[in-house]
N, C-alpha and C. Protein backbone atom coordinates (compact mmCIF):
# COMPACT_ATOMS: atom_id res chain seq x y z
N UNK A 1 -57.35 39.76 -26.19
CA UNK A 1 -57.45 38.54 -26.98
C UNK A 1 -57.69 37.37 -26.04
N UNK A 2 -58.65 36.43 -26.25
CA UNK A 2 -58.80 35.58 -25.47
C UNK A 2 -58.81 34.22 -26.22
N UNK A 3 -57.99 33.16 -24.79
CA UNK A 3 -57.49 31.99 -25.44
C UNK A 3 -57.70 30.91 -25.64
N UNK A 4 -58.26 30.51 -26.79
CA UNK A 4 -59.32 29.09 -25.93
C UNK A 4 -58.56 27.86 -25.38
N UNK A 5 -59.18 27.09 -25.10
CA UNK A 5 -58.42 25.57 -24.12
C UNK A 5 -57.25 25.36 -24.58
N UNK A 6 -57.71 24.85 -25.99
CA UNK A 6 -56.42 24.08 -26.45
C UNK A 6 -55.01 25.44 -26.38
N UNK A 7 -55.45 26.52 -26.48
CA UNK A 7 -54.18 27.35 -27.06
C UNK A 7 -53.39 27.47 -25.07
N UNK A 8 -54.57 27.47 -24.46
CA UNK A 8 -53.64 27.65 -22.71
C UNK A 8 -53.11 26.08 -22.37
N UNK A 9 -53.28 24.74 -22.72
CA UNK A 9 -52.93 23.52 -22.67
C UNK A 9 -51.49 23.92 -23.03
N UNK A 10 -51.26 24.29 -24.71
CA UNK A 10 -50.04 24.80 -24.79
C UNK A 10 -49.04 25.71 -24.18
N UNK A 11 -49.61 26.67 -23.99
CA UNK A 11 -49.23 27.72 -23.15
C UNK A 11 -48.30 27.15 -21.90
N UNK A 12 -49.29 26.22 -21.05
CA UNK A 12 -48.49 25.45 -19.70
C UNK A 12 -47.95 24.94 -20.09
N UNK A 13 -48.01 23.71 -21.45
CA UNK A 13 -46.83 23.13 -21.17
C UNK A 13 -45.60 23.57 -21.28
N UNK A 14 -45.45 24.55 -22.55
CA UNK A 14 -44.16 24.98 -22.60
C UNK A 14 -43.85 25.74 -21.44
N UNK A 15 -44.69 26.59 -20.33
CA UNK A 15 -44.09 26.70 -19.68
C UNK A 15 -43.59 26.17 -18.68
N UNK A 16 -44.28 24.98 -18.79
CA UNK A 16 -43.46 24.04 -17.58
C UNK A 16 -42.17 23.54 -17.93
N UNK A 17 -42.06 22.75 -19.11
CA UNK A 17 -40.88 22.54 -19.88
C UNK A 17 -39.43 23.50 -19.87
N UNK A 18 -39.95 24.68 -20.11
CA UNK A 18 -38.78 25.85 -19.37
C UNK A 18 -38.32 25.78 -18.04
N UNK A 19 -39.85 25.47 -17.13
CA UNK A 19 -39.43 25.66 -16.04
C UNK A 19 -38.75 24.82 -15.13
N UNK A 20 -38.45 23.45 -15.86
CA UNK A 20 -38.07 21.53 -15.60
C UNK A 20 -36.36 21.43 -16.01
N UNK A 21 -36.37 22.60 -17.43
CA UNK A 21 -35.08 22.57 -17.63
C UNK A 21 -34.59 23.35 -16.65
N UNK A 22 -34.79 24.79 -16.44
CA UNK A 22 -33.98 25.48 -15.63
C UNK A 22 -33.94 25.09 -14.15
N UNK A 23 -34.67 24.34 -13.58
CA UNK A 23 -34.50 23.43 -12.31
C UNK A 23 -33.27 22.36 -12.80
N UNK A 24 -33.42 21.87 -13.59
CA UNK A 24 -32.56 20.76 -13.47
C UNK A 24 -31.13 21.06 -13.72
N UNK A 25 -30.94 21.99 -14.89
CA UNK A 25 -29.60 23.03 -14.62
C UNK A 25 -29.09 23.31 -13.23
N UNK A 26 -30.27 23.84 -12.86
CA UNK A 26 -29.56 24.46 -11.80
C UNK A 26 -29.12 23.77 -10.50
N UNK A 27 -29.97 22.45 -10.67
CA UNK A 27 -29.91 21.00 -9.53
C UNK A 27 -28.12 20.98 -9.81
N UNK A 28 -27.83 20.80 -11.32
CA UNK A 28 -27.03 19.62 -11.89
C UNK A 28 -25.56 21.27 -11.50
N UNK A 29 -25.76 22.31 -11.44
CA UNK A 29 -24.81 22.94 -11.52
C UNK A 29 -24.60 23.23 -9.69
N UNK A 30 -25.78 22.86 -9.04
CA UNK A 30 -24.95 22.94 -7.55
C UNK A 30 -24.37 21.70 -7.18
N UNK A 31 -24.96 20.37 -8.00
CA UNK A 31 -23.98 19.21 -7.53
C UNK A 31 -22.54 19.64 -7.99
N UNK A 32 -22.31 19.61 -9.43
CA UNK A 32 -20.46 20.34 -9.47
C UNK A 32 -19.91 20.97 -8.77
N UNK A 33 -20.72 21.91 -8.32
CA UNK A 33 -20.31 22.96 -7.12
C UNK A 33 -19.58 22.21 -5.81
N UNK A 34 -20.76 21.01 -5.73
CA UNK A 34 -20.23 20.39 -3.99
C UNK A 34 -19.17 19.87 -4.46
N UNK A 35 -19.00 19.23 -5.46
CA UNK A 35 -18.42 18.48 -5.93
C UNK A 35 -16.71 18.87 -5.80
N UNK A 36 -16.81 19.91 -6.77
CA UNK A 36 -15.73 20.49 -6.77
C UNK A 36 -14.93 20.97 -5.39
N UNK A 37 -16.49 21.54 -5.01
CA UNK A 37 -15.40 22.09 -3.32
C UNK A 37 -14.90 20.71 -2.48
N UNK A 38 -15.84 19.72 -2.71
CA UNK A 38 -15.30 18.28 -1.72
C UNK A 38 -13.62 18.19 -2.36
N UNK A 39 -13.75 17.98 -3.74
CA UNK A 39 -12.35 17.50 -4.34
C UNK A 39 -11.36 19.00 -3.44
N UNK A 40 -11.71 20.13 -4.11
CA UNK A 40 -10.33 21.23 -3.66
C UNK A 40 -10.35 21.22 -2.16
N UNK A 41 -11.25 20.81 -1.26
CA UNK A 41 -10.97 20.70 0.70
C UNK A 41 -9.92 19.57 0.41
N UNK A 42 -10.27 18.67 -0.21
CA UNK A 42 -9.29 17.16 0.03
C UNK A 42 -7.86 17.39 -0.56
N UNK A 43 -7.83 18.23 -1.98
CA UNK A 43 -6.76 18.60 -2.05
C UNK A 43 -5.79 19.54 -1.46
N UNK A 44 -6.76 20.51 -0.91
CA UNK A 44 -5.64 21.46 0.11
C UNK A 44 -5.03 21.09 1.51
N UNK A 45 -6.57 20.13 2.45
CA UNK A 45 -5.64 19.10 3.22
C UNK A 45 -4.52 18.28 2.74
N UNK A 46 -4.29 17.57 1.93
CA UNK A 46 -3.21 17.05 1.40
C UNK A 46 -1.97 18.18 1.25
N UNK A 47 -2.19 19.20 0.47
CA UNK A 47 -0.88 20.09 0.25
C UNK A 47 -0.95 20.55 1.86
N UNK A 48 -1.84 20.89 2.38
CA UNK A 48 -1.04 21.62 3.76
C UNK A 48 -0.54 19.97 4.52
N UNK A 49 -1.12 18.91 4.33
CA UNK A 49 0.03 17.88 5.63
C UNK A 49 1.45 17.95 4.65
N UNK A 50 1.45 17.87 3.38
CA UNK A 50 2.48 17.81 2.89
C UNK A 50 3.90 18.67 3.00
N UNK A 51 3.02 20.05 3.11
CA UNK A 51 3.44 21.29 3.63
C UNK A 51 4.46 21.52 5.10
N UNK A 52 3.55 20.89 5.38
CA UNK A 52 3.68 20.51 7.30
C UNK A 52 5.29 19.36 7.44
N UNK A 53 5.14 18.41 6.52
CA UNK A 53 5.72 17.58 6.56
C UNK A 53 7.38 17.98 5.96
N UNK A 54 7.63 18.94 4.90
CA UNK A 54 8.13 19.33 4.62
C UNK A 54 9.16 20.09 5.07
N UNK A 55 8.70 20.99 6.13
CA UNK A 55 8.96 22.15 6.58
C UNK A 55 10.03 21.33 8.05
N UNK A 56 9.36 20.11 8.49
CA UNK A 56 10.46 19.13 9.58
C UNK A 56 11.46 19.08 8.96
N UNK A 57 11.82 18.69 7.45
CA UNK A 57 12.98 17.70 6.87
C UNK A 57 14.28 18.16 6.71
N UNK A 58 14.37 19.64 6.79
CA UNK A 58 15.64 20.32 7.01
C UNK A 58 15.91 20.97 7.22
N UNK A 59 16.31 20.66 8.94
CA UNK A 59 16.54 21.54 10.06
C UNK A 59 18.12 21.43 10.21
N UNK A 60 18.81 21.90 10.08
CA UNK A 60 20.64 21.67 10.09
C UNK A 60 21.17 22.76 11.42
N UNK A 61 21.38 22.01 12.54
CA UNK A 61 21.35 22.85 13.49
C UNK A 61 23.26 23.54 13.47
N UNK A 62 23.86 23.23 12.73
CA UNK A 62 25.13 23.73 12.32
C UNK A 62 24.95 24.89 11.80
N UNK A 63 24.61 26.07 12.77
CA UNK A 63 25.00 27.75 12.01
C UNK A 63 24.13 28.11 10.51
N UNK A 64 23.25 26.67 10.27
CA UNK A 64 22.79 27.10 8.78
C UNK A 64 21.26 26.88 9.25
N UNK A 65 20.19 27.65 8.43
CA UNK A 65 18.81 27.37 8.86
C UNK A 65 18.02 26.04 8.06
N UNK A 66 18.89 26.26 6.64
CA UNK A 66 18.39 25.23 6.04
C UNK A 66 19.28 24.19 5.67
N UNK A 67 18.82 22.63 5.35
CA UNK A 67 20.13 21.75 4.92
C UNK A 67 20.13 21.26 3.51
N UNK A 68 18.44 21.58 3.68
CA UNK A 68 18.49 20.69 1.80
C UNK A 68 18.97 22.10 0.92
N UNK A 69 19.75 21.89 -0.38
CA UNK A 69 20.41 22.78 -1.31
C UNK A 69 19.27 23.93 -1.83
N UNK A 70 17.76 22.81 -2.25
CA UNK A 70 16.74 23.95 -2.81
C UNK A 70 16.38 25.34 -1.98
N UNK A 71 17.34 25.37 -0.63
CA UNK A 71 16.42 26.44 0.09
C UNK A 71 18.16 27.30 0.28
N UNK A 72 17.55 28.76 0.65
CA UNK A 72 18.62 29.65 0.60
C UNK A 72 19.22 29.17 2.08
N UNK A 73 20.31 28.87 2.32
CA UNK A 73 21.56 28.72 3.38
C UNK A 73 21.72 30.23 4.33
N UNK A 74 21.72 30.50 5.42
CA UNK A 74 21.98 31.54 6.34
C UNK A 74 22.83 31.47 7.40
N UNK A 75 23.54 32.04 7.54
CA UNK A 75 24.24 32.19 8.84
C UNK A 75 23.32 32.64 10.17
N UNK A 76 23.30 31.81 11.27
CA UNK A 76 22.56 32.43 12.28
C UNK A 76 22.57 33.53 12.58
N UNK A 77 23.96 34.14 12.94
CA UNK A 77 23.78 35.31 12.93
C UNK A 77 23.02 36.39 12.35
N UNK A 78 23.64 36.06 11.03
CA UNK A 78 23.08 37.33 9.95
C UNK A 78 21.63 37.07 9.98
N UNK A 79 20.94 36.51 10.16
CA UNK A 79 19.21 36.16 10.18
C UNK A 79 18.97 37.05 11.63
N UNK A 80 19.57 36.85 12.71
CA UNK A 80 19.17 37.45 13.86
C UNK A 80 19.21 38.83 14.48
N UNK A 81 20.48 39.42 13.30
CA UNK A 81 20.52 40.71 13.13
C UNK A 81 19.85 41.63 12.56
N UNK A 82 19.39 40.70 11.23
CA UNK A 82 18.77 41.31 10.75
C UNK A 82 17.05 41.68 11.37
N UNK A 83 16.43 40.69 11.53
CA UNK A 83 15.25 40.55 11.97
C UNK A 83 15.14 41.66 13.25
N UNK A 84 16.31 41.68 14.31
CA UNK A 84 16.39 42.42 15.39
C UNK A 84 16.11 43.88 15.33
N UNK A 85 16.65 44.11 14.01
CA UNK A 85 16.46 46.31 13.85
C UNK A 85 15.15 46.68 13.73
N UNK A 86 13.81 45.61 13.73
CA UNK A 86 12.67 45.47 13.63
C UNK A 86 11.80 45.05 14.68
N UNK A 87 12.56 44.45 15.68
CA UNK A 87 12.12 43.36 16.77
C UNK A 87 10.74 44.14 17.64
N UNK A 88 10.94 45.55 18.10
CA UNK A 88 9.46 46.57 18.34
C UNK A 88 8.59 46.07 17.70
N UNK A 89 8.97 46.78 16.59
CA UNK A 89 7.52 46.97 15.20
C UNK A 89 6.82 45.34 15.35
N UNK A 90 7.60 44.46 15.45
CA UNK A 90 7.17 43.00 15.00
C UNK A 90 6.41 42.92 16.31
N UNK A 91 7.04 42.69 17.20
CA UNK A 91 6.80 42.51 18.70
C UNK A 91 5.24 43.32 18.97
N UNK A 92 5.17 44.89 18.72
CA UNK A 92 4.04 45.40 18.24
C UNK A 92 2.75 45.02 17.56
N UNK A 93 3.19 44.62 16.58
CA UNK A 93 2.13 44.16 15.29
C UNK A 93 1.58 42.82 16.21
N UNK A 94 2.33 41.98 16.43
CA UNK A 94 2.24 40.52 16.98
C UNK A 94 1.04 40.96 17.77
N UNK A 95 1.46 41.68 18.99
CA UNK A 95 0.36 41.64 19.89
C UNK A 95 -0.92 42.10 19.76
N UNK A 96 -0.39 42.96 18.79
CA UNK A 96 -1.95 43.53 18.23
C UNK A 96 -2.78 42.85 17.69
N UNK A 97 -2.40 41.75 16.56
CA UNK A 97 -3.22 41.16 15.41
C UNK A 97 -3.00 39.94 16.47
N UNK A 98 -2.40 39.47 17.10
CA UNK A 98 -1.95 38.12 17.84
C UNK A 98 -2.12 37.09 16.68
N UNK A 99 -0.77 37.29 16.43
CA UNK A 99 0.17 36.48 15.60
C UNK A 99 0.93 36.48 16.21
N UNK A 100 2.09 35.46 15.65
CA UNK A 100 3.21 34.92 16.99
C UNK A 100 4.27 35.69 15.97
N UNK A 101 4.97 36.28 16.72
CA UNK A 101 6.21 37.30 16.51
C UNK A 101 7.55 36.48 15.69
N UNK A 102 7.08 35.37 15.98
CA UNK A 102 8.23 34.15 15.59
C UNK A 102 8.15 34.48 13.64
N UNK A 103 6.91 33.74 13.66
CA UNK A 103 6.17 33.84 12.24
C UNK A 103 6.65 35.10 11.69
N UNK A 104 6.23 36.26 12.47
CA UNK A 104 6.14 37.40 10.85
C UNK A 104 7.44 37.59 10.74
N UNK A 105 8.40 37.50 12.13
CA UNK A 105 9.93 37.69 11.48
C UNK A 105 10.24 36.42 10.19
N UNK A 106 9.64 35.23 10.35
CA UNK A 106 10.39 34.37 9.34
C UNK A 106 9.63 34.81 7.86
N UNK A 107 8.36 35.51 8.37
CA UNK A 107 8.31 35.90 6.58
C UNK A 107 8.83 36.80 6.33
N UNK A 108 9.73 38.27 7.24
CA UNK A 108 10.12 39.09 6.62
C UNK A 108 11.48 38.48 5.68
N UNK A 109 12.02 37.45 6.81
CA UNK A 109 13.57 37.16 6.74
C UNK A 109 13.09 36.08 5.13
N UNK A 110 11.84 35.50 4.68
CA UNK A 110 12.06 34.98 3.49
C UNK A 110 11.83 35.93 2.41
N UNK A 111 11.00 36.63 2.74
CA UNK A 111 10.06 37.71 1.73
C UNK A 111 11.05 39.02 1.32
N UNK A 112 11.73 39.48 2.21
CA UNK A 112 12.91 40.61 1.92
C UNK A 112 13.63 40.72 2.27
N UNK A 113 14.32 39.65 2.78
CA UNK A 113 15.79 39.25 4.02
C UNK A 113 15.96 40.32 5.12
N UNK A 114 15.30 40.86 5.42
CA UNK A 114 15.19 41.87 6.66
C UNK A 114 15.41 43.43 5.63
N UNK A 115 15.14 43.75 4.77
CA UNK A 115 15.48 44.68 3.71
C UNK A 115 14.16 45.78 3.21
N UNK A 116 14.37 46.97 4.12
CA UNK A 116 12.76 47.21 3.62
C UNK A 116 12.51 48.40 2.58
N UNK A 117 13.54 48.21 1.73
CA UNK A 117 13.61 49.13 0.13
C UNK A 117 13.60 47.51 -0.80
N UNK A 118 13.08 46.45 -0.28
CA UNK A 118 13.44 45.39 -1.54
C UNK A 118 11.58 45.35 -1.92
N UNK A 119 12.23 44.98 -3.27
CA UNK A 119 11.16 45.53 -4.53
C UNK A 119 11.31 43.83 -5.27
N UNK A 120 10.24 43.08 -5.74
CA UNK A 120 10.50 41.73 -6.34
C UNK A 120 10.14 42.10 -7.69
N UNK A 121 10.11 41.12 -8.73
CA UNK A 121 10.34 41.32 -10.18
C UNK A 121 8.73 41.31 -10.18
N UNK A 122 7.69 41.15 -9.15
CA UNK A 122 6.04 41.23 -9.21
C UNK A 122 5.78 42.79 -9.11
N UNK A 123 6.77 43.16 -8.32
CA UNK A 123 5.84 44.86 -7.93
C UNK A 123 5.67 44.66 -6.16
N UNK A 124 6.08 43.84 -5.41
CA UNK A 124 5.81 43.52 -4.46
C UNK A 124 6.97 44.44 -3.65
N UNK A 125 6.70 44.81 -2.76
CA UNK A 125 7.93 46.20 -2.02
C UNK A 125 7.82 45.43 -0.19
N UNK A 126 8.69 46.43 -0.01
CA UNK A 126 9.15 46.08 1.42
C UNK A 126 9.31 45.18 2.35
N UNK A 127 9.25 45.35 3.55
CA UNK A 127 9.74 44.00 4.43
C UNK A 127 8.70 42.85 4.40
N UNK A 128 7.25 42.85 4.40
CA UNK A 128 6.69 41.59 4.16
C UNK A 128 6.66 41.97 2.55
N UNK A 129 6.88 42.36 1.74
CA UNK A 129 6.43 42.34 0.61
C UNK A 129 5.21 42.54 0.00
N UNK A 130 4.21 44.04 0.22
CA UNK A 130 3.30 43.93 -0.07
C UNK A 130 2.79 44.81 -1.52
N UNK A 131 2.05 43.70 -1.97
CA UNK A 131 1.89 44.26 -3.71
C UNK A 131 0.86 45.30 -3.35
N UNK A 132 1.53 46.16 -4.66
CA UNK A 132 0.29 47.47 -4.57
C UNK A 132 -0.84 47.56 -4.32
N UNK A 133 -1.89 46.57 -5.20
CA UNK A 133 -3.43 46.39 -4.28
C UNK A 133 -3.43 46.01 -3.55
N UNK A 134 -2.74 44.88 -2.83
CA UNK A 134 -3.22 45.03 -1.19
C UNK A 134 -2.64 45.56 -0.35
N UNK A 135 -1.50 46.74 -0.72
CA UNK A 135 -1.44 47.97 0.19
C UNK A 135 -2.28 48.57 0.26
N UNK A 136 -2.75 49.24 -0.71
CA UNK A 136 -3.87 49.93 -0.94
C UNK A 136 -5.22 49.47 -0.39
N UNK A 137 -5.43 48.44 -0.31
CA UNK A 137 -6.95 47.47 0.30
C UNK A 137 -6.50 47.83 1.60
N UNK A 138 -5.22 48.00 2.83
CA UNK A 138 -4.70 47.84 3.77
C UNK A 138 -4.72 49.36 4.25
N UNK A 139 -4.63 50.48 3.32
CA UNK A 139 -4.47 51.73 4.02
C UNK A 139 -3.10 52.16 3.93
N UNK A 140 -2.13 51.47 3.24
CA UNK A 140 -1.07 51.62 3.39
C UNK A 140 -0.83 53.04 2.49
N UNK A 141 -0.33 53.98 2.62
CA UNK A 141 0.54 55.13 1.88
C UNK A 141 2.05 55.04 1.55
N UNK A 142 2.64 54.31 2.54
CA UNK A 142 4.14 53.75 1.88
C UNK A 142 4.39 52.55 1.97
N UNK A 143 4.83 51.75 0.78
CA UNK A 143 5.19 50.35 1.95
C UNK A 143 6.09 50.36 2.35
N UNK A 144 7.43 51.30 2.02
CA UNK A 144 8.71 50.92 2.45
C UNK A 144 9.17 51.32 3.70
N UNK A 145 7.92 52.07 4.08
CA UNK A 145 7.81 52.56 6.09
C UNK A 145 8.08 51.46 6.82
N UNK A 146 8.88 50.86 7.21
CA UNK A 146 8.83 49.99 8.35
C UNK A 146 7.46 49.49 8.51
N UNK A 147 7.54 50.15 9.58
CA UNK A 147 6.14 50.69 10.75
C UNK A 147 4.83 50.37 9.90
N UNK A 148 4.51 50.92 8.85
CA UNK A 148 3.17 50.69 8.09
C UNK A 148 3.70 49.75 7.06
N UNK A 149 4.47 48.86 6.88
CA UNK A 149 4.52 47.46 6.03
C UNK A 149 4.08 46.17 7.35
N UNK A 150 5.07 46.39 8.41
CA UNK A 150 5.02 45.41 8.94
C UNK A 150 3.59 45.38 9.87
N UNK A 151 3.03 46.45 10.17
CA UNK A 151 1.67 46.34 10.69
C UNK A 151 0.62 45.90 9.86
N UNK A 152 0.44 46.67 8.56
CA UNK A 152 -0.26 46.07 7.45
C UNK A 152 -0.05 44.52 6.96
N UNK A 153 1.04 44.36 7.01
CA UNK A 153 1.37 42.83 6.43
C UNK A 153 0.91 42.15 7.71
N UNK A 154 0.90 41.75 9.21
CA UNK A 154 0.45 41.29 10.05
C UNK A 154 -0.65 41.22 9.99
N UNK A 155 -1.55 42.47 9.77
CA UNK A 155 -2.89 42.46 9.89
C UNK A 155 -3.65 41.71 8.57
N UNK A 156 -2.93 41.92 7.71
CA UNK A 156 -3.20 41.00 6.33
C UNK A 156 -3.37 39.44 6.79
N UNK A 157 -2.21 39.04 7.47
CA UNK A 157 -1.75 37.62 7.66
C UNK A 157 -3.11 37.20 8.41
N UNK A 158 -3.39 38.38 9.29
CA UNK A 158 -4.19 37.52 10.98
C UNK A 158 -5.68 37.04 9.67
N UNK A 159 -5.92 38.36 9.04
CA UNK A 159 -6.92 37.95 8.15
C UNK A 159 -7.19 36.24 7.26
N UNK A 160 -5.90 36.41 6.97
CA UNK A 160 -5.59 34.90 6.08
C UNK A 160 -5.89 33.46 7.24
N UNK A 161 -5.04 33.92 8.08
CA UNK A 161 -5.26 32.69 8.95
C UNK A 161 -6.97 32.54 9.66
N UNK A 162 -7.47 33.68 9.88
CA UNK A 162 -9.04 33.77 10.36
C UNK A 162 -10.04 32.88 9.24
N UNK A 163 -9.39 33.35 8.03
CA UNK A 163 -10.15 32.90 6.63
C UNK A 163 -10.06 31.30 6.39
N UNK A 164 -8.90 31.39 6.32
CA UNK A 164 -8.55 29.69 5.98
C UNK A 164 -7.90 28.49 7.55
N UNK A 165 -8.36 29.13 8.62
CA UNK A 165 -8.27 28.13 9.49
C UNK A 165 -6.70 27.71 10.13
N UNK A 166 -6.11 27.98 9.28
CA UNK A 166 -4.69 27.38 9.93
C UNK A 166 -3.24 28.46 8.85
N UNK A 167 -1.88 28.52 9.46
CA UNK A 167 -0.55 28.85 9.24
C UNK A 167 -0.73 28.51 7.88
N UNK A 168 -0.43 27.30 7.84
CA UNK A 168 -0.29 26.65 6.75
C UNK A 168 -0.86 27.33 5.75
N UNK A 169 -2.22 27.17 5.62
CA UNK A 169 -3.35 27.73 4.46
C UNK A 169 -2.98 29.16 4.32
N UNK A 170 -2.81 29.71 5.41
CA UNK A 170 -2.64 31.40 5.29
C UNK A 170 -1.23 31.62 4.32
N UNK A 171 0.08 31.08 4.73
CA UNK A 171 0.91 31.12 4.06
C UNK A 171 0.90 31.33 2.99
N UNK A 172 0.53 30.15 2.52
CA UNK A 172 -0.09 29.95 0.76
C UNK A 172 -1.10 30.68 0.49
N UNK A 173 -1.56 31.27 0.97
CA UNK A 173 -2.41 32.67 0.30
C UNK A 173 -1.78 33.93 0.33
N UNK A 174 -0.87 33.75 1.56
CA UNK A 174 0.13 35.36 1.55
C UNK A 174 0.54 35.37 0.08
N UNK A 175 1.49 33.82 0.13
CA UNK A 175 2.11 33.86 -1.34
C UNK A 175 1.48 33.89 -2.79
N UNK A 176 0.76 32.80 -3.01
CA UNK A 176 0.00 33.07 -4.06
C UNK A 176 -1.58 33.27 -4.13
N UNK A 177 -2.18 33.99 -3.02
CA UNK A 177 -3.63 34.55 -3.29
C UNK A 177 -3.97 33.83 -2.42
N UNK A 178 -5.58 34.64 -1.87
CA UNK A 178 -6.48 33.84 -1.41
C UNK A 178 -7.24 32.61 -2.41
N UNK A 179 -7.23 33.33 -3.62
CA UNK A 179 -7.42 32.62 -4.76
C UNK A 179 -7.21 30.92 -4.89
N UNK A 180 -6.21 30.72 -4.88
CA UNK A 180 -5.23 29.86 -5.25
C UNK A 180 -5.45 29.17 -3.91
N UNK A 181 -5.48 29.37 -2.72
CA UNK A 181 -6.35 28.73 -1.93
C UNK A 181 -7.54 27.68 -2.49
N UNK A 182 -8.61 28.65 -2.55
CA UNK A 182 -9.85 28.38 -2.99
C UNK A 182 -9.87 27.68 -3.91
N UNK A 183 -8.94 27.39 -5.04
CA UNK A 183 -9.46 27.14 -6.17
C UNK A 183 -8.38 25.37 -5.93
N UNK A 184 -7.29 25.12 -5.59
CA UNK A 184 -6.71 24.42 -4.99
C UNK A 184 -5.19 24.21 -5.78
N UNK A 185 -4.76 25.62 -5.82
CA UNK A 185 -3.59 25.73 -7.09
C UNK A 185 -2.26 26.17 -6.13
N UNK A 186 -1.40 25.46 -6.38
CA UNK A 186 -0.12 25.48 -5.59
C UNK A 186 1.16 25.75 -6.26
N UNK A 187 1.30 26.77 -6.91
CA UNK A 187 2.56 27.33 -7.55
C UNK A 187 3.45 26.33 -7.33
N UNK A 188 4.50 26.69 -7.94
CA UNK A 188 6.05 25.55 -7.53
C UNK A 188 6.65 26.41 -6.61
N UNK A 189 6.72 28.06 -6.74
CA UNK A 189 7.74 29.15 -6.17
C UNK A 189 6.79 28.96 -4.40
N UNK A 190 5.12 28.10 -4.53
CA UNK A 190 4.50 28.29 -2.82
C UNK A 190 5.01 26.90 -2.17
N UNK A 191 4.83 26.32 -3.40
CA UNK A 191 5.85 24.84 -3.04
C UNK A 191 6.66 24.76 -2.27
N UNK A 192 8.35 26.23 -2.05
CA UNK A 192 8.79 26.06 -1.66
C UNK A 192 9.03 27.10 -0.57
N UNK A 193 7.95 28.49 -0.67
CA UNK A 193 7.78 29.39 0.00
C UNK A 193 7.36 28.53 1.42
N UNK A 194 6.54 28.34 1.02
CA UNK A 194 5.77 27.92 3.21
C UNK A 194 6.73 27.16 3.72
N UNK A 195 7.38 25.69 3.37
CA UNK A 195 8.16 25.28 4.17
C UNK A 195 9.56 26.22 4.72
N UNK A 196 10.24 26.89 3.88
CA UNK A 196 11.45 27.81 4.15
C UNK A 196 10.30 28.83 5.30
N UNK A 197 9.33 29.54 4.98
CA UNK A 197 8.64 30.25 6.09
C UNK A 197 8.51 29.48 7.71
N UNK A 198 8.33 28.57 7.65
CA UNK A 198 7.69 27.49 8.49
C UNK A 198 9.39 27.04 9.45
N UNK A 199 10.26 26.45 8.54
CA UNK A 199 11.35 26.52 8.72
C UNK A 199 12.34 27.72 9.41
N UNK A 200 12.18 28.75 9.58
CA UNK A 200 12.65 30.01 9.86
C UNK A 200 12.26 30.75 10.81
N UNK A 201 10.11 30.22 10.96
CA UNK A 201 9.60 30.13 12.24
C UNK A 201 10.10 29.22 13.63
N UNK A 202 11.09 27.96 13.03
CA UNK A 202 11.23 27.33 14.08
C UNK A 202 11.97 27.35 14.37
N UNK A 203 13.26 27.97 13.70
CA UNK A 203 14.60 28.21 13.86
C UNK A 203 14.37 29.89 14.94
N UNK A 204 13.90 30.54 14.67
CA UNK A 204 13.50 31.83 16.08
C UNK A 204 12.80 31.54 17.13
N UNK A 205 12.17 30.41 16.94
CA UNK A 205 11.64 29.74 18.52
C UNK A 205 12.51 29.22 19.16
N UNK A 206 13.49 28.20 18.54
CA UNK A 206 14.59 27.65 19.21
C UNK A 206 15.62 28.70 19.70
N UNK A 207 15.78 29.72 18.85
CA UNK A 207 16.83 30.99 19.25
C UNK A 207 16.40 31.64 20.73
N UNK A 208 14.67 32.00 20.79
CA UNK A 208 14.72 32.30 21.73
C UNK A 208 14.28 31.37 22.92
N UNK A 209 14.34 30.40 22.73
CA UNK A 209 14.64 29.41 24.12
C UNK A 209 15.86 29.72 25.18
């Protein structure tokens, strides 16, 4: 079938008209894009100085790790004992993934108080607490092995911190997702997770001075 002038005049325009909208969609949907990521960078700098800032404010060097009431109270001791029946494995993992040994003890000591049959009301098991899919993403076959929680959970962490640049950011993704990172969403329970983590890191640096 062949088309005369006027019917191909039509022809282009509508297809240009298709082709003007779906450019401009697609202009108008990568500006939101920047957009959005400018706003969630500015907001996650803010939660991590806040984070940062937090984690100084209560240091109670009297036998307790924490001073303000919202955070769980410890006896030095009992934190140093506990962490110690692990001190290899950690010491291990550390050097491997090079992470500082300080760190993964203060997330075991928040995440399962040195306890590596503890199970959370998520599904989350052992000494770092790792939920079933990302044992499984990790290679893990038990989590409540010592040995293959605390290596897996290290190697998890080094990942987080490679991803998002800094402690801080990684934290808050251990706890609530890489997700929640990205998207710029800060639970109340991460609210108070990283500083007590952060807090517990600095209290085992000072121990071993």
């Amino acid at each position: 079938m062949k088309l005369n002038k006027h019917s191909l005049n039509i022809l282009f325009t509508v297809l240009f008209i298709i082709f003007a909208s779906l450019s401009f969609a697609y202009a108008n949907s990568g500006y939101r894009s920047v957009e959005e990521k400018m706003y969630n960078r500015s907001f996650v700098t803010d939660k991590k100085n806040e984070l940062i800032l937090r984690s100084t404010c209560y240091i109670n060097p009297q036998n307790k790790v924490f001073e303000d009431k919202s955070f769980v109270t410890e006896p030095a001791s009992n934190v140093t004992n506990r962490s110690g029946l692990f001190s290899e494995l950690i010491e291990s993992s550390g050097r491997k993934h090079k992470v500082e040994t300080d760190l993964i003890k203060a997330i075991i000591q928040v995440e399962s108080g040195g306890d590596p049959l503890a199970v959370s009301s998520a599904g989350a098991a052992g000494l770092m607490q790792l939920m079933p899919v990302t044992a499984k993403e990790l290679g893990v076959t038990d989590r409540f092995d010592p040995e293959q929680n605390i290596e897996s959970g290290t190697r998890y962490l080094r990942g987080l911190i490679d991803r998002f640049g800094s402690t801080e950011l990684a934290l808050w993704a251990y706890n609530a997702g890489p997700t929640a990172v990205e998207e710029g969403r800060m639970p109340l329970e991460t609210q108070e997770y990283v500083p007590r983590v952060l807090l517990m890191q600095n209290y085992f640096s000072r121990e071993a001075r």
